[in-house]
PDB file of N, CA and C in Angstrom:
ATOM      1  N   UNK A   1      21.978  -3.334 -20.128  1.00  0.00           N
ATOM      2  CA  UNK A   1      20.576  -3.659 -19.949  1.00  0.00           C
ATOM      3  C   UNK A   1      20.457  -4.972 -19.184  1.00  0.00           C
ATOM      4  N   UNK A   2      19.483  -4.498 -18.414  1.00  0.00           N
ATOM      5  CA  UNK A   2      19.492  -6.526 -17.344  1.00  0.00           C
ATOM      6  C   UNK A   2      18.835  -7.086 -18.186  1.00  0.00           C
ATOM      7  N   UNK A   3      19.230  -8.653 -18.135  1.00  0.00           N
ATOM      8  CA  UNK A   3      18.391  -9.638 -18.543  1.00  0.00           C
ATOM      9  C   UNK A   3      17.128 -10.173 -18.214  1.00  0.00           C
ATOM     10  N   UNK A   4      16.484 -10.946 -19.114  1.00  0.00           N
ATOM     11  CA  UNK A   4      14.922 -11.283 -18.377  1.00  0.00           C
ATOM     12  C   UNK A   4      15.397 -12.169 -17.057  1.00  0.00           C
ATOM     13  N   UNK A   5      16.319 -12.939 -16.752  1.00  0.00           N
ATOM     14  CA  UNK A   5      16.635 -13.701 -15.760  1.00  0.00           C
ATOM     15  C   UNK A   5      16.944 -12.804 -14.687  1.00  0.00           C
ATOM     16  N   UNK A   6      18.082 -11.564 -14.739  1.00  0.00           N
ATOM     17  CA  UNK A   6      17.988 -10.682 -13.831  1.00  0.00           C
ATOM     18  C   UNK A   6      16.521 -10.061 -13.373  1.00  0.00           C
ATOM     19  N   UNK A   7      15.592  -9.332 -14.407  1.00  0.00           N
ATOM     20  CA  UNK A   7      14.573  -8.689 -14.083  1.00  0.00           C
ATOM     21  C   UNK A   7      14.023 -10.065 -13.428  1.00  0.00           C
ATOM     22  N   UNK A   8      13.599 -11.229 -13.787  1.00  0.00           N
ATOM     23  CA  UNK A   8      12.960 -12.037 -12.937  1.00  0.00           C
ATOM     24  C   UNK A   8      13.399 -12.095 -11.247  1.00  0.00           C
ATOM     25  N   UNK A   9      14.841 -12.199 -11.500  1.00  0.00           N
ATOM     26  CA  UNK A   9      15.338 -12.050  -9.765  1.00  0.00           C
ATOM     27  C   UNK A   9      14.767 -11.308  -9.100  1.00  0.00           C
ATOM     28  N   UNK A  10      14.657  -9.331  -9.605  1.00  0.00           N
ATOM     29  CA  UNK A  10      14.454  -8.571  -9.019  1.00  0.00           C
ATOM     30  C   UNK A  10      13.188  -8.586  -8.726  1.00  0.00           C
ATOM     31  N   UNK A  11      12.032  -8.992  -9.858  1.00  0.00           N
ATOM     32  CA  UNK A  11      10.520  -9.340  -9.121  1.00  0.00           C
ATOM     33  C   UNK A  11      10.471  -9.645  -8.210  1.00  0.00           C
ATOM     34  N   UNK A  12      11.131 -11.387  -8.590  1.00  0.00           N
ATOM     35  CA  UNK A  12      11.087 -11.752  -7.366  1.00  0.00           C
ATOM     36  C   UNK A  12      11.648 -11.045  -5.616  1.00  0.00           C
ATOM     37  N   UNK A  13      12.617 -10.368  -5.650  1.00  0.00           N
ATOM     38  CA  UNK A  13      12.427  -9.875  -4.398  1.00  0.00           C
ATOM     39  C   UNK A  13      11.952  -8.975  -4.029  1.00  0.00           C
ATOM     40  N   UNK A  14      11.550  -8.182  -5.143  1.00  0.00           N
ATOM     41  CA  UNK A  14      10.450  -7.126  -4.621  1.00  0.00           C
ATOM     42  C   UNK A  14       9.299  -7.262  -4.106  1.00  0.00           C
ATOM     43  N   UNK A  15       8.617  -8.561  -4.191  1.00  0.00           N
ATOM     44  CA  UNK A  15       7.324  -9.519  -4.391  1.00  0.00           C
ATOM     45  C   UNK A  15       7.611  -9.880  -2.676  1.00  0.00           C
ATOM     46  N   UNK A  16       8.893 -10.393  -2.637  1.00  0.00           N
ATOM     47  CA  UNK A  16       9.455 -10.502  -0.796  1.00  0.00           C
ATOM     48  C   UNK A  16       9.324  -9.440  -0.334  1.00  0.00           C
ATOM     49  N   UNK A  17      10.002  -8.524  -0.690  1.00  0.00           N
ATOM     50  CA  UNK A  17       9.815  -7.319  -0.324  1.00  0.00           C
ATOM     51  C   UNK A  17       8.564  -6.421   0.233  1.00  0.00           C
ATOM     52  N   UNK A  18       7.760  -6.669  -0.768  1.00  0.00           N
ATOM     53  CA  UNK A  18       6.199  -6.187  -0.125  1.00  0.00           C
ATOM     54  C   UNK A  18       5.675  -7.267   1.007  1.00  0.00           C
ATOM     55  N   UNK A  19       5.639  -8.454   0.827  1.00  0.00           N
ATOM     56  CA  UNK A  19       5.756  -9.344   2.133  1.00  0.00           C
ATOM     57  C   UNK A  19       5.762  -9.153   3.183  1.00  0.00           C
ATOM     58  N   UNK A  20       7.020  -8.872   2.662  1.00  0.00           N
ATOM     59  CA  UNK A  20       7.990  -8.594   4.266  1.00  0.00           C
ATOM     60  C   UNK A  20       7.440  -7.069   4.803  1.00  0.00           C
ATOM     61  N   UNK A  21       7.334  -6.721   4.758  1.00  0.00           N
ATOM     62  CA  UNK A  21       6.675  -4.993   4.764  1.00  0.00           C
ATOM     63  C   UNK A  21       5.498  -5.209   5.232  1.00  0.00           C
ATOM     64  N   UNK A  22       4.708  -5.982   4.497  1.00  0.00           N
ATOM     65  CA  UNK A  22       3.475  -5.955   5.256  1.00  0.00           C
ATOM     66  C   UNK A  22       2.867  -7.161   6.281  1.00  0.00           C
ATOM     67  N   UNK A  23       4.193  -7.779   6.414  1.00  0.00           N
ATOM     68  CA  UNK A  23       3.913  -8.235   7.632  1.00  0.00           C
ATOM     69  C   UNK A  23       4.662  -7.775   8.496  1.00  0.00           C
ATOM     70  N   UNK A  24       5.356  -6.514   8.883  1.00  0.00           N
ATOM     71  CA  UNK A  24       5.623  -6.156  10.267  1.00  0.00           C
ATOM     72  C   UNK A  24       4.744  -5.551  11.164  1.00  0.00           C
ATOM     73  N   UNK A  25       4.694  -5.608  12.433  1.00  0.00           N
ATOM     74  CA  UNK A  25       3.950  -5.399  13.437  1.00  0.00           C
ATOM     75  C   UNK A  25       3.828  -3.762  13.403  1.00  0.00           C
ATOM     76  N   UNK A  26       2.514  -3.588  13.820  1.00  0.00           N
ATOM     77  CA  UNK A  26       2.087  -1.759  13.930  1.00  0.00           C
ATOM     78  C   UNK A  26       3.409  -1.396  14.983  1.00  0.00           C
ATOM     79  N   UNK A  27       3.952  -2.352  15.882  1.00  0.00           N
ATOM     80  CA  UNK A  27       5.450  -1.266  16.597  1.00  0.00           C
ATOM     81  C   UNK A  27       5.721  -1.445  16.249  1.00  0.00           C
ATOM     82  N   UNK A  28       6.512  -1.700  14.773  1.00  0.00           N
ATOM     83  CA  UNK A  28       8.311  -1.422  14.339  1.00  0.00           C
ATOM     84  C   UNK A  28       8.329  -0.131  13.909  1.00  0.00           C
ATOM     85  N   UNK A  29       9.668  -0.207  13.986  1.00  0.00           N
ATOM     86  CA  UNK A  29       9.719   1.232  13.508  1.00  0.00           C
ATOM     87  C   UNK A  29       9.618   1.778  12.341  1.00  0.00           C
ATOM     88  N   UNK A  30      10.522   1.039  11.396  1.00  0.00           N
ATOM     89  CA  UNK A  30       9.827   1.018   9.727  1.00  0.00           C
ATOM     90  C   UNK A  30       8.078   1.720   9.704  1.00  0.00           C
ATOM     91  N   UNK A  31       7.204   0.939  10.375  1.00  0.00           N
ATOM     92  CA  UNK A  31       6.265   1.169  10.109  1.00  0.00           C
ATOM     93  C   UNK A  31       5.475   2.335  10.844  1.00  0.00           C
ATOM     94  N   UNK A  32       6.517   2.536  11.552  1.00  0.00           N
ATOM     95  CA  UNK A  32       5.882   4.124  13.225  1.00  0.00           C
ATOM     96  C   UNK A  32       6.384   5.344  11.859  1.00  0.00           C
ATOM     97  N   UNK A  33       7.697   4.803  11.310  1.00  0.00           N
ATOM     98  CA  UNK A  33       7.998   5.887  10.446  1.00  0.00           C
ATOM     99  C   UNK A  33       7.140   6.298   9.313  1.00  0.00           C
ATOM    100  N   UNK A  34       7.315   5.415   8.845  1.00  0.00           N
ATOM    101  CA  UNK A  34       6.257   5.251   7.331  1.00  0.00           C
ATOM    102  C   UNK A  34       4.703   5.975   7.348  1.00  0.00           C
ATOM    103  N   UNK A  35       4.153   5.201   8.444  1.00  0.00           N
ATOM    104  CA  UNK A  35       2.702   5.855   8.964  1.00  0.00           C
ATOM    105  C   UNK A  35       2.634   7.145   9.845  1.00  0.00           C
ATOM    106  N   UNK A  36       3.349   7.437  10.086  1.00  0.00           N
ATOM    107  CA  UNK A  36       3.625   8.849  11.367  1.00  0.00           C
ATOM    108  C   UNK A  36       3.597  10.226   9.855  1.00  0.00           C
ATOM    109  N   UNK A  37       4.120   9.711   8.681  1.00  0.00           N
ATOM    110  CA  UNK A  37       4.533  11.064   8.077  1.00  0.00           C
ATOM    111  C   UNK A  37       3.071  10.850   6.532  1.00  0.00           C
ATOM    112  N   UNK A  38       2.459   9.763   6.977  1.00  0.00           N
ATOM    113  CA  UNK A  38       1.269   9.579   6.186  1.00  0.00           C
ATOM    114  C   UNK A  38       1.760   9.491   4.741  1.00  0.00           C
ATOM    115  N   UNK A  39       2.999   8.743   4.471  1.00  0.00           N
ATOM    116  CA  UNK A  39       3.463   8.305   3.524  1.00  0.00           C
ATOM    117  C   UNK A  39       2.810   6.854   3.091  1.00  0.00           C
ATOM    118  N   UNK A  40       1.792   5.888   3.785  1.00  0.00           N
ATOM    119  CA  UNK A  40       2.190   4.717   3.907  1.00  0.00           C
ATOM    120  C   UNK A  40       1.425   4.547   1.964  1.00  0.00           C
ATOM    121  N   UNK A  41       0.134   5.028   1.353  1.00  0.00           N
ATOM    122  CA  UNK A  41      -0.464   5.250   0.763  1.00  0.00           C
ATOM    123  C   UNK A  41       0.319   4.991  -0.784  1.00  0.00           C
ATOM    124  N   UNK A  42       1.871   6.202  -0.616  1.00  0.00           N
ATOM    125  CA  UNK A  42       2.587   6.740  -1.513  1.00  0.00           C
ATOM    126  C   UNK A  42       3.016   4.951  -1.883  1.00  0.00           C
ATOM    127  N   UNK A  43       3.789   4.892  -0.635  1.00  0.00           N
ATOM    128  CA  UNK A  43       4.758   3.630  -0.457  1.00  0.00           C
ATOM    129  C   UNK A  43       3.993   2.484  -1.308  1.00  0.00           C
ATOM    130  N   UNK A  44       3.062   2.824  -1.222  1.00  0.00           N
ATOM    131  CA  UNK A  44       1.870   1.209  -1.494  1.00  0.00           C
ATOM    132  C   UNK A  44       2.028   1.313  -3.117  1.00  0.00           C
ATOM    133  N   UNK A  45       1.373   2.727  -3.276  1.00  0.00           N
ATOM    134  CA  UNK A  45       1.370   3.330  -4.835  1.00  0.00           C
ATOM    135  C   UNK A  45       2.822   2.472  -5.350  1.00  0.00           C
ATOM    136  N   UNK A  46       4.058   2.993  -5.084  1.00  0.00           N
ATOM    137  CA  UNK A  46       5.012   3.496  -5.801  1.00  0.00           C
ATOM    138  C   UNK A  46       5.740   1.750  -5.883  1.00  0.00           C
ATOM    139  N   UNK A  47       5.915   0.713  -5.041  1.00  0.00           N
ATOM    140  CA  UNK A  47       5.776  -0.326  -4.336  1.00  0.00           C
ATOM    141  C   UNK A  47       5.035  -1.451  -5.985  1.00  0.00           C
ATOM    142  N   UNK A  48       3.947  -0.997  -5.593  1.00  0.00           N
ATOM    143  CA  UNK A  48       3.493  -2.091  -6.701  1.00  0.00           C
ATOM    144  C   UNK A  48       3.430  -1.204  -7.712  1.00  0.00           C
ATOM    145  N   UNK A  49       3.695  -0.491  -8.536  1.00  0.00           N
ATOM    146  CA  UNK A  49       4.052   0.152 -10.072  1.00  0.00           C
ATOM    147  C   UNK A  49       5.288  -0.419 -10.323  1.00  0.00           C
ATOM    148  N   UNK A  50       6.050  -0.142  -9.278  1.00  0.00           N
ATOM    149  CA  UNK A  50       7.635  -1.143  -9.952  1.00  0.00           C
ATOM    150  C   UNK A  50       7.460  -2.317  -9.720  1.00  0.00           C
ATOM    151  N   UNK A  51       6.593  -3.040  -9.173  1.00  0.00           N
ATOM    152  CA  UNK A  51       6.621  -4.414  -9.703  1.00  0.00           C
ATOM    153  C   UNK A  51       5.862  -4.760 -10.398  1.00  0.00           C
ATOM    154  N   UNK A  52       4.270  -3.991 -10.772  1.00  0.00           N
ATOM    155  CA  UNK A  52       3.786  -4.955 -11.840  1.00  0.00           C
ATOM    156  C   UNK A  52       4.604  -3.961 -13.407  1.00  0.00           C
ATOM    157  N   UNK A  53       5.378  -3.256 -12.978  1.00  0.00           N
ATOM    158  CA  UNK A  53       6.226  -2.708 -14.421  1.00  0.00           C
ATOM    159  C   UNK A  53       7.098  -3.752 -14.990  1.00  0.00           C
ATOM    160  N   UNK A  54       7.792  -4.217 -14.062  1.00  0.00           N
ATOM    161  CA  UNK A  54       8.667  -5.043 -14.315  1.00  0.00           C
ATOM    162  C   UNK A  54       8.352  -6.977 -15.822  1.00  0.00           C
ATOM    163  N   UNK A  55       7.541  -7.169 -14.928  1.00  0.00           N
ATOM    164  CA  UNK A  55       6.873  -8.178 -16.021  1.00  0.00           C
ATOM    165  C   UNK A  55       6.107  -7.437 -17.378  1.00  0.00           C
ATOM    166  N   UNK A  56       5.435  -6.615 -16.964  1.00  0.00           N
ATOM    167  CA  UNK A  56       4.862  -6.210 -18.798  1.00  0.00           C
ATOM    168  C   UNK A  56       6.232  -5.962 -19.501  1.00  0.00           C
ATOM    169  N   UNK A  57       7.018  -5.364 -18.851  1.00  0.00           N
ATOM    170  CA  UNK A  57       8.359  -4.911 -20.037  1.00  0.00           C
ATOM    171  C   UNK A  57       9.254  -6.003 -20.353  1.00  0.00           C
ATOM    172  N   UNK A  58       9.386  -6.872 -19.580  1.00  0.00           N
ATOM    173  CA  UNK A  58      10.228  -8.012 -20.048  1.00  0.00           C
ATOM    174  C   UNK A  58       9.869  -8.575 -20.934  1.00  0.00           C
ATOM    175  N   UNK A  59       8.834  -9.875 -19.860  1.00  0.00           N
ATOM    176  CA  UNK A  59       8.360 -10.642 -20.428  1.00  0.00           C
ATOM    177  C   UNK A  59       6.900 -10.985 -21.449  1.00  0.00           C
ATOM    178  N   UNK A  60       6.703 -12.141 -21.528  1.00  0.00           N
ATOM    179  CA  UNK A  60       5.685 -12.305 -23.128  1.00  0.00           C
ATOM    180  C   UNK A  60       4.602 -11.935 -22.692  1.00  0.00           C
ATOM    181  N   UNK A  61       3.510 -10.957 -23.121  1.00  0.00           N
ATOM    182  CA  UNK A  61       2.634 -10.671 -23.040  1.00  0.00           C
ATOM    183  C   UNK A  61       1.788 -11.633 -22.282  1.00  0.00           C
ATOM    184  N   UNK A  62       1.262 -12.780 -22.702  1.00  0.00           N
ATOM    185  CA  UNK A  62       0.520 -13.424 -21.366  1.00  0.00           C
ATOM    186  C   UNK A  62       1.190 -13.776 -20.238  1.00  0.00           C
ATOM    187  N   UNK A  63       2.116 -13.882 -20.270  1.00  0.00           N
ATOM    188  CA  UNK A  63       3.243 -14.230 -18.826  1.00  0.00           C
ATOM    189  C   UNK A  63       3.058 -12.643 -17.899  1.00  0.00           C
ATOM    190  N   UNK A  64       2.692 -11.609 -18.318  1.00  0.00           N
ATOM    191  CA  UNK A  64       2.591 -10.483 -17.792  1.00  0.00           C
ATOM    192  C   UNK A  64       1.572 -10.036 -17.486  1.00  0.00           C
ATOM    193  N   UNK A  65       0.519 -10.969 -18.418  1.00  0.00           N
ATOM    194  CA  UNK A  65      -0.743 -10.036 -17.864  1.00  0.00           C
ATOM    195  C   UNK A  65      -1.486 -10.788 -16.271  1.00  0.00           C
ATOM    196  N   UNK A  66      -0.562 -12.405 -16.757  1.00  0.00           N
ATOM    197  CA  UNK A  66      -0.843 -13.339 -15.554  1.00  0.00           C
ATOM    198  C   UNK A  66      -0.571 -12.653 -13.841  1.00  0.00           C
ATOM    199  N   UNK A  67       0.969 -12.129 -14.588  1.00  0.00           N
ATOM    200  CA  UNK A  67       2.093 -11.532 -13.320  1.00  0.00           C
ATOM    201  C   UNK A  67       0.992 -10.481 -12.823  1.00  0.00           C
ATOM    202  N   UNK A  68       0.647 -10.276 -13.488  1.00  0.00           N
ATOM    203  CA  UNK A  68      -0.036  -8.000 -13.235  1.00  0.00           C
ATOM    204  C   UNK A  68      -0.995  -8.770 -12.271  1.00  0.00           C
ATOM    205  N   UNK A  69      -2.389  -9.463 -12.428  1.00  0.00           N
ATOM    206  CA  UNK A  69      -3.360  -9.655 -11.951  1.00  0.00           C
ATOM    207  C   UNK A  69      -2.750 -10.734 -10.924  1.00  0.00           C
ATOM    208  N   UNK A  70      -1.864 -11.277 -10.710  1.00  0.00           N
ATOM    209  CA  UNK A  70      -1.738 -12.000  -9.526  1.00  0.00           C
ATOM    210  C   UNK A  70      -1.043 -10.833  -8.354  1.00  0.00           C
ATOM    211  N   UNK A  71      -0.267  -9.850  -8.735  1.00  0.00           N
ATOM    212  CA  UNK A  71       0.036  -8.806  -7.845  1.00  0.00           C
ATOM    213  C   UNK A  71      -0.889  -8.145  -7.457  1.00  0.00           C
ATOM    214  N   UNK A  72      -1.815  -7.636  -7.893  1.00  0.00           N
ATOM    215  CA  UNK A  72      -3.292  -7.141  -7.926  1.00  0.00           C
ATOM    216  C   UNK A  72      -3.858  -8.271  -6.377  1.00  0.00           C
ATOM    217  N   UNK A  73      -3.897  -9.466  -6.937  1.00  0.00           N
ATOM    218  CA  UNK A  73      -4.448 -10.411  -5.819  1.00  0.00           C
ATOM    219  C   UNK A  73      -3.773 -10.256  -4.620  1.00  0.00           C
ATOM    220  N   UNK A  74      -2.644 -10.342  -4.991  1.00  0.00           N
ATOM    221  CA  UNK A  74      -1.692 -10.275  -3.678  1.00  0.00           C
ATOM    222  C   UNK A  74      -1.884  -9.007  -3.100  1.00  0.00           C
ATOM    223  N   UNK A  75      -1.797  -8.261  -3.446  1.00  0.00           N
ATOM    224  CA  UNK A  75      -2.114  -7.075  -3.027  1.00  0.00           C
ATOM    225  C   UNK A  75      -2.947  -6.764  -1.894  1.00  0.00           C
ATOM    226  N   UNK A  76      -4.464  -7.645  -2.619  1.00  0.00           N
ATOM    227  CA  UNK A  76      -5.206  -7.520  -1.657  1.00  0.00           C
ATOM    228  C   UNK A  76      -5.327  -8.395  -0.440  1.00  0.00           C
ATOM    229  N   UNK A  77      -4.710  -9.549  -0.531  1.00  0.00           N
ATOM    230  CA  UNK A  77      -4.305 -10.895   0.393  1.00  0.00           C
ATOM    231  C   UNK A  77      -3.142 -10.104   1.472  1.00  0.00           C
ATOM    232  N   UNK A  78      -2.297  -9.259   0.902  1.00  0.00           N
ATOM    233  CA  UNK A  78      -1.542  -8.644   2.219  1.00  0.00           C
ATOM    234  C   UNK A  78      -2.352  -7.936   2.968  1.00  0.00           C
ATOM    235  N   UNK A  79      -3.350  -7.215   2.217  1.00  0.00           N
ATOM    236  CA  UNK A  79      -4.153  -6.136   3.207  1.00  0.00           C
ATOM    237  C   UNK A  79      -4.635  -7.233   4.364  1.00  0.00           C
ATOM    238  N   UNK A  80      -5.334  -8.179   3.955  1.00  0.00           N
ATOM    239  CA  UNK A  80      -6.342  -8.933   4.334  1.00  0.00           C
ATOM    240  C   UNK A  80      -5.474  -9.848   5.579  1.00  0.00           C
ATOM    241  N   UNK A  81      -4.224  -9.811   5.564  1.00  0.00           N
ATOM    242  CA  UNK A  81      -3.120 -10.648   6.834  1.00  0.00           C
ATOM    243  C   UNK A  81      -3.031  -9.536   7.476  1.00  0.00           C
ATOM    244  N   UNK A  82      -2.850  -7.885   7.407  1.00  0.00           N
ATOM    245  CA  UNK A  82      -2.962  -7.288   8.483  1.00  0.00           C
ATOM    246  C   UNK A  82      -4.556  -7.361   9.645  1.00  0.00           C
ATOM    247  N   UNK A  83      -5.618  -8.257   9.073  1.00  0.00           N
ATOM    248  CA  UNK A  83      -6.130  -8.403  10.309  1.00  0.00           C
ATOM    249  C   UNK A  83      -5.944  -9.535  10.978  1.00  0.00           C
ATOM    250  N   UNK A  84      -4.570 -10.127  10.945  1.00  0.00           N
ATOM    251  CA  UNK A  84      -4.207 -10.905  11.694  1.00  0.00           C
ATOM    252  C   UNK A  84      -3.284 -10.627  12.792  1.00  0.00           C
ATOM    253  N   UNK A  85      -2.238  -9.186  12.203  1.00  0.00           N
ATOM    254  CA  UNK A  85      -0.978  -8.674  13.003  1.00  0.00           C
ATOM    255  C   UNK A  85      -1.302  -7.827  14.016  1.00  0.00           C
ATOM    256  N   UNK A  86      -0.792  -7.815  15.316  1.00  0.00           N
ATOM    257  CA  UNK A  86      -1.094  -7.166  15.941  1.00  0.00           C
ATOM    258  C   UNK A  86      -0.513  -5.700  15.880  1.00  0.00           C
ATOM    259  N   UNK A  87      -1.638  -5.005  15.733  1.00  0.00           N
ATOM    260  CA  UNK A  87      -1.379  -2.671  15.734  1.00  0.00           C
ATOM    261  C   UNK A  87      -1.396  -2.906  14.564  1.00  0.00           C
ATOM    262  N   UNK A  88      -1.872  -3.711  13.823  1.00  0.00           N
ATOM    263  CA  UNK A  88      -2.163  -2.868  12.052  1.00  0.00           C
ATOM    264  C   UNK A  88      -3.397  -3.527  12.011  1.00  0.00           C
ATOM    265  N   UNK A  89      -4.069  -2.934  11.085  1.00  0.00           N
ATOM    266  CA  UNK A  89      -5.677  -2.390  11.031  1.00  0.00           C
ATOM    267  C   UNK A  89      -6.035  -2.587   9.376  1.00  0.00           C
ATOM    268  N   UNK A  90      -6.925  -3.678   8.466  1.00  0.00           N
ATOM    269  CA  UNK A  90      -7.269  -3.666   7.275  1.00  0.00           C
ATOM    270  C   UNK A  90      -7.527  -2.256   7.053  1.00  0.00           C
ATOM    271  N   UNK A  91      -7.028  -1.366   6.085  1.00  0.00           N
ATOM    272  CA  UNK A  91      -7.141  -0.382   5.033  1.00  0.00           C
ATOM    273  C   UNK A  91      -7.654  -0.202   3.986  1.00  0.00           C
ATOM    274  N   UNK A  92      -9.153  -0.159   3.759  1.00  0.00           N
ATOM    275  CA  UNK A  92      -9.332   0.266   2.238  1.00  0.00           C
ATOM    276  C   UNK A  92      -8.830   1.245   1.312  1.00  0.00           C
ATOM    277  N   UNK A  93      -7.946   2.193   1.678  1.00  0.00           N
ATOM    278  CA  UNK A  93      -7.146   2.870   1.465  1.00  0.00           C
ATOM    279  C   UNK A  93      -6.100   2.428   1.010  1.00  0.00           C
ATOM    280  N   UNK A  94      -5.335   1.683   1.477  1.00  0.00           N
ATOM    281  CA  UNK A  94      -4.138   1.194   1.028  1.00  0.00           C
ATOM    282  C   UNK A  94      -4.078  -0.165  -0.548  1.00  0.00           C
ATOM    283  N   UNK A  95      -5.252  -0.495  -0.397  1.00  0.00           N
ATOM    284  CA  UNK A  95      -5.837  -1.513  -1.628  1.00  0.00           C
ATOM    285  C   UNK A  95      -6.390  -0.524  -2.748  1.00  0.00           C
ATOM    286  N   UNK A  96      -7.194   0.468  -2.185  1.00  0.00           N
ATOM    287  CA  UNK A  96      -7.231   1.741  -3.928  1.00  0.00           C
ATOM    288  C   UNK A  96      -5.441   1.506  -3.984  1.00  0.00           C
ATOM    289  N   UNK A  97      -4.847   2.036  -3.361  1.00  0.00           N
ATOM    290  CA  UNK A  97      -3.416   2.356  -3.320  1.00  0.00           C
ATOM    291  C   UNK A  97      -2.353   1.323  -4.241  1.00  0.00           C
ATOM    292  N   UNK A  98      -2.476   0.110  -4.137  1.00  0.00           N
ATOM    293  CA  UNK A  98      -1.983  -1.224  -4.588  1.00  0.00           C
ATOM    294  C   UNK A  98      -2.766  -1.291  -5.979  1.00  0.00           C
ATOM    295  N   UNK A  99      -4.074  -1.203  -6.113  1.00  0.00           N
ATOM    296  CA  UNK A  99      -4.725  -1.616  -7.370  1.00  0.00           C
ATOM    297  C   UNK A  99      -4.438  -0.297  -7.921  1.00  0.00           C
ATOM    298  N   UNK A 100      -4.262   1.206  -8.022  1.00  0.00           N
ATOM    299  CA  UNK A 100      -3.582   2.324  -8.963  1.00  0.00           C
ATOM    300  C   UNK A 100      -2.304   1.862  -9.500  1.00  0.00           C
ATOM    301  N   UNK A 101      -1.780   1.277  -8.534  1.00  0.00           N
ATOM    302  CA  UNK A 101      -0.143   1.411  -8.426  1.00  0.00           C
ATOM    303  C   UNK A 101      -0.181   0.097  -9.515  1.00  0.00           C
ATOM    304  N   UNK A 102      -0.777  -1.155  -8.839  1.00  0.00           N
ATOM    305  CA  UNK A 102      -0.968  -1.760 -10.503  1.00  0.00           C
ATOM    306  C   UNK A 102      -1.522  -1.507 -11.493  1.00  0.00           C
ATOM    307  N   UNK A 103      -1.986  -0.411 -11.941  1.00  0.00           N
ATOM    308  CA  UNK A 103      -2.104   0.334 -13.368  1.00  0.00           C
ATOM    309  C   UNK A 103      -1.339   0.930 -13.648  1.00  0.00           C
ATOM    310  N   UNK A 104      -0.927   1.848 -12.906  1.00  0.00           N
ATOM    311  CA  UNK A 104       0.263   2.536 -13.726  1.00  0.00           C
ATOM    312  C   UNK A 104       1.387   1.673 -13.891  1.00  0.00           C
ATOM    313  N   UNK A 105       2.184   0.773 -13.305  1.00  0.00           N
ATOM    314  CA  UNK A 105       2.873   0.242 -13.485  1.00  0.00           C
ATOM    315  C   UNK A 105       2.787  -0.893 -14.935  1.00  0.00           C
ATOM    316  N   UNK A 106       1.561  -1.573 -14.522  1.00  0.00           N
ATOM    317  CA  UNK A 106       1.205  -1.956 -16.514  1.00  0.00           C
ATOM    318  C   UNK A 106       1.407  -1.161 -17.549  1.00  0.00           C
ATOM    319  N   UNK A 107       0.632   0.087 -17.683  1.00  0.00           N
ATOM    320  CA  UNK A 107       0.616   1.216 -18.248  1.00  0.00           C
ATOM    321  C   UNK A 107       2.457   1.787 -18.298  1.00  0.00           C
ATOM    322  N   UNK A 108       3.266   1.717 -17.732  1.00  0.00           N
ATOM    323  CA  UNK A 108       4.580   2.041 -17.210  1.00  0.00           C
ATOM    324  C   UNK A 108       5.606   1.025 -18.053  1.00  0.00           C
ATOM    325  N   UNK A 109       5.318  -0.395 -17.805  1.00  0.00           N
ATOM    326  CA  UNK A 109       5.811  -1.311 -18.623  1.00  0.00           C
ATOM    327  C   UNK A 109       5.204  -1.264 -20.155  1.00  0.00           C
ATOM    328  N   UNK A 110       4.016  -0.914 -20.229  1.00  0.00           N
ATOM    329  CA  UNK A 110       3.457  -1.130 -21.966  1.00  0.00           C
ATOM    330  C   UNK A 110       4.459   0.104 -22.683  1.00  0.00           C
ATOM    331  N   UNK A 111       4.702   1.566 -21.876  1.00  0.00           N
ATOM    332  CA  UNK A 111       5.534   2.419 -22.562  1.00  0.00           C
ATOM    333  C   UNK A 111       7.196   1.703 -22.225  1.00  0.00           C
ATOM    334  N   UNK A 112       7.543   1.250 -21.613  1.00  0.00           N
ATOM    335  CA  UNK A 112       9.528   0.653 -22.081  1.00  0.00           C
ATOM    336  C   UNK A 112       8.900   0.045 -22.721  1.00  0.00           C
ATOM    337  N   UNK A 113       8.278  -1.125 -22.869  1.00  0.00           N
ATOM    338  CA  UNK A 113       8.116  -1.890 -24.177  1.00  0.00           C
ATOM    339  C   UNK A 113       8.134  -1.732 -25.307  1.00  0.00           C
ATOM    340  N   UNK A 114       7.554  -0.434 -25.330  1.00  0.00           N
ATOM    341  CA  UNK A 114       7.414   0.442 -26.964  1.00  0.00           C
ATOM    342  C   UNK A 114       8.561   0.981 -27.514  1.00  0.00           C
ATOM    343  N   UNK A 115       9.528   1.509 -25.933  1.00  0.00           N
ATOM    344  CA  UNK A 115      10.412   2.398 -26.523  1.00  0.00           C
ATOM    345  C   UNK A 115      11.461   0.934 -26.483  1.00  0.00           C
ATOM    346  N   UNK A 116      11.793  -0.061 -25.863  1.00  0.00           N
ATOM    347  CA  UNK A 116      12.402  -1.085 -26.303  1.00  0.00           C
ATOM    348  C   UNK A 116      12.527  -1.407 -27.797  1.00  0.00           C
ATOM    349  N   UNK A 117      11.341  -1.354 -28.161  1.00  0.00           N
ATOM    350  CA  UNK A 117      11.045  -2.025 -29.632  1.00  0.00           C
ATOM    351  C   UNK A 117      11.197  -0.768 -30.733  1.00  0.00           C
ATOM    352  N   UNK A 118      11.179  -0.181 -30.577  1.00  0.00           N
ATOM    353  CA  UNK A 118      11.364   1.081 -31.450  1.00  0.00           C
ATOM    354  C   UNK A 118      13.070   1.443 -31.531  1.00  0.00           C
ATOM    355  N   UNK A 119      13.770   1.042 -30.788  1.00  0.00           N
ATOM    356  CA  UNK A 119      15.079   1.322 -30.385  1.00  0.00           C
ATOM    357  C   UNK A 119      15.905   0.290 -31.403  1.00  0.00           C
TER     358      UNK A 119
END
């Protein structure tokens, strides 16, 4: 089982990770790929569920609910730098996409938590 210090690492680069992702330019290819097969939506979904999962299951309940709603923010602060990049276009689509994906992922961490503690 990883530790809370490991799971913290991995936030943390997943947290880069979406970053980095959403600041590449409408030509890379990453992103010709991603958007060409109308995956980008999924990616967003699936993207922030494993990271706001990650803090409800570790760590202490307010340390998580802090984590959840600042990914939530961020979330929408990445949308909001693609109208800075050039060939990507603000999405209201992709922010439903980020704010689901942070529910289930709360919802995702509140169940390991349970089965953590029951174990």
């Amino acid at each position: 089982m990883l530790t809370n210090t490991r799971l913290g690492y991995l936030w943390c680069g997943l947290t880069g990770g979406i970053l980095l992702m959403s600041s590449l330019p409408g030509s890379s290819l990453i992103y010709k790929v991603v958007a060409a097969h109308d995956l980008i939506r999924r990616v967003h979904f699936m993207a922030y569920a494993l990271v706001a999962s990650i803090p409800v299951a570790a760590w202490r309940l307010w340390t998580s609910v802090l984590a959840s709603f600042a990914i939530a923010v961020l979330g929408i602060a990445f949308e909001l730098l693609h109208a800075f990049i050039q060939g990507r276009t603000i999405s209201p689509e992709n922010v439903l996409a980020d704010l689901f994906g942070v529910a289930c992922g709360i919802l995702l961490g509140m169940n390991i938590r349970v089965m953590r503690k029951s174990a």
